[in-house]
Protein backbone atom coordinates (compact mmCIF):
# COMPACT_ATOMS: atom_id res chain seq x y z
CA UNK A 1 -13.81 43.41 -40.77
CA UNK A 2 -13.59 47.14 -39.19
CA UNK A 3 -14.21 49.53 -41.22
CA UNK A 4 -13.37 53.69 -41.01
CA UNK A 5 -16.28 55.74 -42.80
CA UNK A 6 -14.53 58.84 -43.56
CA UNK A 7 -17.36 61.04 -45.25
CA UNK A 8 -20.47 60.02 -43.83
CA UNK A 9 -22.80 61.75 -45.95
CA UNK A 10 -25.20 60.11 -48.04
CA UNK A 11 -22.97 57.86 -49.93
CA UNK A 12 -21.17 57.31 -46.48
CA UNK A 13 -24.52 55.91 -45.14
CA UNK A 14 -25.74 53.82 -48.15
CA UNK A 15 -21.73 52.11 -48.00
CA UNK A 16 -22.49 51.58 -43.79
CA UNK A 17 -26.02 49.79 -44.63
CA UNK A 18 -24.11 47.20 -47.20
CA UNK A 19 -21.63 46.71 -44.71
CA UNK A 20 -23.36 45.82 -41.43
CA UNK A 21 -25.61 43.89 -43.96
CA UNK A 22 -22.57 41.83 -44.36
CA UNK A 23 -21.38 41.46 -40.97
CA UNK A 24 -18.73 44.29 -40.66
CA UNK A 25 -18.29 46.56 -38.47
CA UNK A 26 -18.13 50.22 -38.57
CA UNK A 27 -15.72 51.63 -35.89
CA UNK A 28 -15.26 55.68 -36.98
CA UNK A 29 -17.38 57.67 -39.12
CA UNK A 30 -16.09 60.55 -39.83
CA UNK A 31 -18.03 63.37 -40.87
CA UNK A 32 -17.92 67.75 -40.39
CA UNK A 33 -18.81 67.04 -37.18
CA UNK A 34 -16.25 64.54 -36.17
CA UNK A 35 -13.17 66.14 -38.07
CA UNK A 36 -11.44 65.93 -34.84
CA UNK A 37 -11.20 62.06 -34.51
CA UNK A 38 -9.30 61.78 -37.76
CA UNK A 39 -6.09 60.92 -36.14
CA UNK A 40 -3.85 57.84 -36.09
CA UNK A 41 -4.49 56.60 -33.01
CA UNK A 42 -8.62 56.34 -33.93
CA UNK A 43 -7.80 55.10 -37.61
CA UNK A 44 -5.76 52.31 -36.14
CA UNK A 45 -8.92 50.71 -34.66
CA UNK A 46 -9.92 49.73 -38.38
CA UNK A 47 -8.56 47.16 -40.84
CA UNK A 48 -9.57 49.63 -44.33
CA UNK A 49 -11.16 52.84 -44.69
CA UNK A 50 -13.43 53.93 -47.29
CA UNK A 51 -12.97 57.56 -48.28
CA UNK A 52 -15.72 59.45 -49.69
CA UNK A 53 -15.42 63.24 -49.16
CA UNK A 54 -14.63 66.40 -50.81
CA UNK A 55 -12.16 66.98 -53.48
CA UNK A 56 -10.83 69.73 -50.89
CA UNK A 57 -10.49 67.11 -48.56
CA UNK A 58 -9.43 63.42 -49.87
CA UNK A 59 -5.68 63.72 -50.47
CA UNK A 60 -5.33 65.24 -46.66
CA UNK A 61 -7.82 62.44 -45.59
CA UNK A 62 -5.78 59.54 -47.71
CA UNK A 63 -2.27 60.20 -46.54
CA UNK A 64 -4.09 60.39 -42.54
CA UNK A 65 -4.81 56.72 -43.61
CA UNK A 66 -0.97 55.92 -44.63
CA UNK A 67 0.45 57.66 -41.07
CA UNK A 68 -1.98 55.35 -39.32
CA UNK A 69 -0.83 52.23 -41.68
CA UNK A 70 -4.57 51.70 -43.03
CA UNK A 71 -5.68 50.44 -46.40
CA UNK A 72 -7.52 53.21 -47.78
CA UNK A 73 -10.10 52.52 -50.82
CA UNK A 74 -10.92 56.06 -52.22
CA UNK A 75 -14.13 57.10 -54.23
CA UNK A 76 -13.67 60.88 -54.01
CA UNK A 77 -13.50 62.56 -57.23
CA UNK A 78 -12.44 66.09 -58.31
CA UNK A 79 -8.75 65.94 -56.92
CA UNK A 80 -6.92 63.50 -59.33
CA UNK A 81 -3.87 66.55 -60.20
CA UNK A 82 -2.65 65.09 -56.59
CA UNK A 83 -2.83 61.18 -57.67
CA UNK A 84 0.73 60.68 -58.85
CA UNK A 85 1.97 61.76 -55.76
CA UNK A 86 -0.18 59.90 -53.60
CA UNK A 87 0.82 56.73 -55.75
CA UNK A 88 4.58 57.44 -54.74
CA UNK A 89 3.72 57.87 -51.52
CA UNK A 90 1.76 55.07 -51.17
CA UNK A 91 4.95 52.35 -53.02
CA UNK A 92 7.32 54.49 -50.31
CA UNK A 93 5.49 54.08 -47.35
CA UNK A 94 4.60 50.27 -47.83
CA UNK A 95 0.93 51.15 -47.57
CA UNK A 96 -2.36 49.76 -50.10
CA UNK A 97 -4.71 52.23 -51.57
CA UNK A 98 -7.37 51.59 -54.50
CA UNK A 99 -8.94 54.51 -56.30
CA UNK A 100 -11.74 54.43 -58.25
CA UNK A 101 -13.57 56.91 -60.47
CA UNK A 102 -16.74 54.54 -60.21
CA UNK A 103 -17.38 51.40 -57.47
CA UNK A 104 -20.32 49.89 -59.29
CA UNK A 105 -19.56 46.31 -60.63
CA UNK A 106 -21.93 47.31 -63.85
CA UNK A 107 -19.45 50.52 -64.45
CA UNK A 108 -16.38 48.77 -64.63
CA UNK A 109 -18.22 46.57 -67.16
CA UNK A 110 -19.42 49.15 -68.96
CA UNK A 111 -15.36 50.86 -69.26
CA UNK A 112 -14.45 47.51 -70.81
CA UNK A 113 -16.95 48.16 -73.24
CA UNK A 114 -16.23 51.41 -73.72
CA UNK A 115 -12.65 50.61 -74.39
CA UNK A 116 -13.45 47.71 -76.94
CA UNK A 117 -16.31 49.70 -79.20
CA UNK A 118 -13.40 52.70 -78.90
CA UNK A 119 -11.47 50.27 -80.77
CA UNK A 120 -13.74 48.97 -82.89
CA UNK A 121 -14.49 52.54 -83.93
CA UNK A 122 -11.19 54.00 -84.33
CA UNK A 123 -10.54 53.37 -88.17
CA UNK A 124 -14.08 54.57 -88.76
CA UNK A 125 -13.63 58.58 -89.33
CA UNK A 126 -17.14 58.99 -90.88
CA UNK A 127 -18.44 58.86 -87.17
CA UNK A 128 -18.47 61.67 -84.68
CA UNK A 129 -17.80 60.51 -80.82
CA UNK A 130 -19.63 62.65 -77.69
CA UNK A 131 -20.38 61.94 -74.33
CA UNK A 132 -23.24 63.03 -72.48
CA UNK A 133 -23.13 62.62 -68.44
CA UNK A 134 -26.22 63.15 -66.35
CA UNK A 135 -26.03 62.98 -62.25
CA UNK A 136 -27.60 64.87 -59.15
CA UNK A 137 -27.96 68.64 -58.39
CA UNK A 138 -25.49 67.66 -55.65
CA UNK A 139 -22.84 66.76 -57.71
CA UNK A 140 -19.80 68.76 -56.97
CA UNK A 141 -17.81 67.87 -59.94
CA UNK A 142 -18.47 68.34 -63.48
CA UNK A 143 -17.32 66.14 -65.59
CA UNK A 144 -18.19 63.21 -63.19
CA UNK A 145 -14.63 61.32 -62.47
CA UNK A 146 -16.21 58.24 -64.60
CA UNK A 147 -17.16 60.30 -67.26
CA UNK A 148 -13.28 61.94 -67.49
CA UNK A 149 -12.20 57.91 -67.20
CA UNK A 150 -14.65 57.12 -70.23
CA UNK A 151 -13.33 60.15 -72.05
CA UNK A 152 -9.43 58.91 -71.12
CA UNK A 153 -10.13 55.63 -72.77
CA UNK A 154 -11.70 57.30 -75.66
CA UNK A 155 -8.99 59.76 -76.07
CA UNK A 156 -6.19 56.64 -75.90
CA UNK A 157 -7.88 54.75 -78.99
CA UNK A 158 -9.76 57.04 -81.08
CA UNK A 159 -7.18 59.02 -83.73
CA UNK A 160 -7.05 62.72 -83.95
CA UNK A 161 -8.97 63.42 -80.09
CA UNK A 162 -6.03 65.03 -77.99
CA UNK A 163 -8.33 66.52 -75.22
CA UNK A 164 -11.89 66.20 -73.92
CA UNK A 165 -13.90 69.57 -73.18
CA UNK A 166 -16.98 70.07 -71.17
CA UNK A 167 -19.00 72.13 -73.63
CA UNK A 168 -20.18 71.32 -76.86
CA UNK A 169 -17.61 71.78 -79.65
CA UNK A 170 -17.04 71.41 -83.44
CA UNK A 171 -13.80 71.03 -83.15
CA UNK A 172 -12.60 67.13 -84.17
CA UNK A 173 -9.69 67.58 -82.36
CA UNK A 174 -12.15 67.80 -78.64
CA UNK A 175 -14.57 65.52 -77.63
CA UNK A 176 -17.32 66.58 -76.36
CA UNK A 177 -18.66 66.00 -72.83
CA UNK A 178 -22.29 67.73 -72.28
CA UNK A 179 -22.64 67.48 -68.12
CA UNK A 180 -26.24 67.58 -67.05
CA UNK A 181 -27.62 68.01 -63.04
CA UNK A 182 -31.07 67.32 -62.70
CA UNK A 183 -32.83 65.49 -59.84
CA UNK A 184 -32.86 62.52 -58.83
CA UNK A 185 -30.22 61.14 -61.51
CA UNK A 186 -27.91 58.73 -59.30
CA UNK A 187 -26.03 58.89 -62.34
CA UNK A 188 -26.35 58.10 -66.68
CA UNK A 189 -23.20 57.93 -68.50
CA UNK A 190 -24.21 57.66 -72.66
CA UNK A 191 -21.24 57.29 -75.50
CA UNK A 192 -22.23 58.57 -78.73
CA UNK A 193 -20.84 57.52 -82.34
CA UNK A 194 -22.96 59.43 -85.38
CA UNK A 195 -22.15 59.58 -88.96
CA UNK A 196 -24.61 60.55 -91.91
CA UNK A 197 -25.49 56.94 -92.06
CA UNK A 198 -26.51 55.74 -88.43
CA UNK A 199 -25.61 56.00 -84.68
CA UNK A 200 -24.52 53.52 -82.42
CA UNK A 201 -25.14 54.44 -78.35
CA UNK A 202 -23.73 53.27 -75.32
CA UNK A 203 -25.39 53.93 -71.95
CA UNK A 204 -25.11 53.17 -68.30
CA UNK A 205 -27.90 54.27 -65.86
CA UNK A 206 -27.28 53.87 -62.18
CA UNK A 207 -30.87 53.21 -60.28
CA UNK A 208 -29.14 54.23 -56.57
CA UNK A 209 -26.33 54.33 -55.23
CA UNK A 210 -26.58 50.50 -53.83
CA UNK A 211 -24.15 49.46 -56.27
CA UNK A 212 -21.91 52.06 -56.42
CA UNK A 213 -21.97 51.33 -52.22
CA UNK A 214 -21.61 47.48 -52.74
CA UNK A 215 -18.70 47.75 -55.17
CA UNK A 216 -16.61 49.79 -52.09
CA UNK A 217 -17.41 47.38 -49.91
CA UNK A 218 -16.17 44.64 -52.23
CA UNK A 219 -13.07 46.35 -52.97
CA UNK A 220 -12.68 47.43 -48.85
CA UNK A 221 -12.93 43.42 -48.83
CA UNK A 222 -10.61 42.49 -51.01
CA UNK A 223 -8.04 45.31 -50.04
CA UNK A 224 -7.73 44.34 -46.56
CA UNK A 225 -4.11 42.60 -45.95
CA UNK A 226 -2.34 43.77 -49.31
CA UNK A 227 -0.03 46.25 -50.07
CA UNK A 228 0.38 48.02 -53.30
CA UNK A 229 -1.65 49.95 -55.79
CA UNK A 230 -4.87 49.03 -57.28
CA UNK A 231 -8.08 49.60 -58.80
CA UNK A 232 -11.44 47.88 -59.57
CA UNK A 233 -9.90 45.88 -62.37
CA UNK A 234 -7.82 44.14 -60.16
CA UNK A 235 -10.31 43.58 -57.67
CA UNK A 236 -13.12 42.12 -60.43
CA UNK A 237 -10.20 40.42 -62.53
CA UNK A 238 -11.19 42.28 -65.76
């Protein structure tokens, strides 16, 4: 398979070392450098691209991959006010596109989780949900996209949340999201029930970004030749 890199910065680099690992080659990598060569007649060379950039950047970079009628997987967060219209625009333009707040195959585990204990949970009012999300001084975005996914499902089943803030809160209406950037911290994601009784914890801790890398390559895989919208669900069959 030929693959487009566009963002070739350290995630762009660990995603390019799974690849060739696997026999794929990479045929533009895109990076400040080589702005220039993202243009249809360059993107055309690939079969998918794999989109890992700025939130400044990745709508501008995503509908360059619809002109040029290339399945674009997408792991840049940060921008997701814009993702309704790039849905349309993807079902208008006959093109395939799979976002993802999170790549890693243990992640997507960990939201089905999420979403079942947030069910389990949800008649229980003596207990107090938070979220606490720890990544990189890097990190441009706080919350992380999978933390604001996490909170999403938490908001959809637990009872009296209507918003998530980033700050600590007493108000039961809010849950909390505490954002921590501390190096190196590829990334910890921890879901936090308390009551006067006892706690129960959730927690995902990401040792590199190998499988957040893998899990974009799996998806770039398993994108090539459709058309439509998707996301990591469809690609692991949760």
């Amino acid at each position: 398979m030929k693959i487009a890199l566009i963002g070739y910065g350290k995630m762009g680099k660990a995603i390019e070392g799974i690849a060739l690992g696997r026999g794929h080659e990479i045929v533009l990598r895109i990076d400040i450098n080589t702005a220039h060569l993202l243009e249809k007649e360059h993107l055309q060379q690939a079969d998918v691209a794999i989109e890992f950039t700025t939130p400044e950047t990745a709508y501008h970079n995503i509908l360059k991959c619809f002109d040029a009628n290339v399945p674009v997987v997408c792991g840049t967060t940060g921008w997701l006010g814009k993702l309704p219209e790039v849905k349309a625009l993807c079902l208008e333009k006959h093109q395939a596109f799979l976002y993802a707040s999170n790549f890693s195959i243990g992640v997507n585990i960990f939201f089905e989780l999420n979403r079942r204990l947030a069910e389990l949970m949800a008649p229980q009012s003596a207990y107090k949900a938070s979220m606490v999300e720890i990544h990189h001084t890097q990190k441009k975005d706080a919350p992380s996209g999978t933390a604001i996914t996490l909170a999403e499902q938490l908001l959809e089943k637990l009872p009296g949340k209507k918003k998530w803030v980033n700050e600590a809160t007493g108000n039961p209406a809010e849950l909390e999201i505490i954002s921590k950037r501390e190096d190196p911290a590829p990334g910890t994601h921890i879901i936090h029930y308390s009551s006067p009784i006892d706690d129960i914890t959730i927690t995902h801790t990401a040792h590199s970004r190998e499988g957040f890398a893998a899990g974009a390559v799996t998806a770039a895989e398993w994108l090539k030749g459709k058309k439509g919208i998707f996301t990591m669900k469809d690609v692991l069959s949760l």
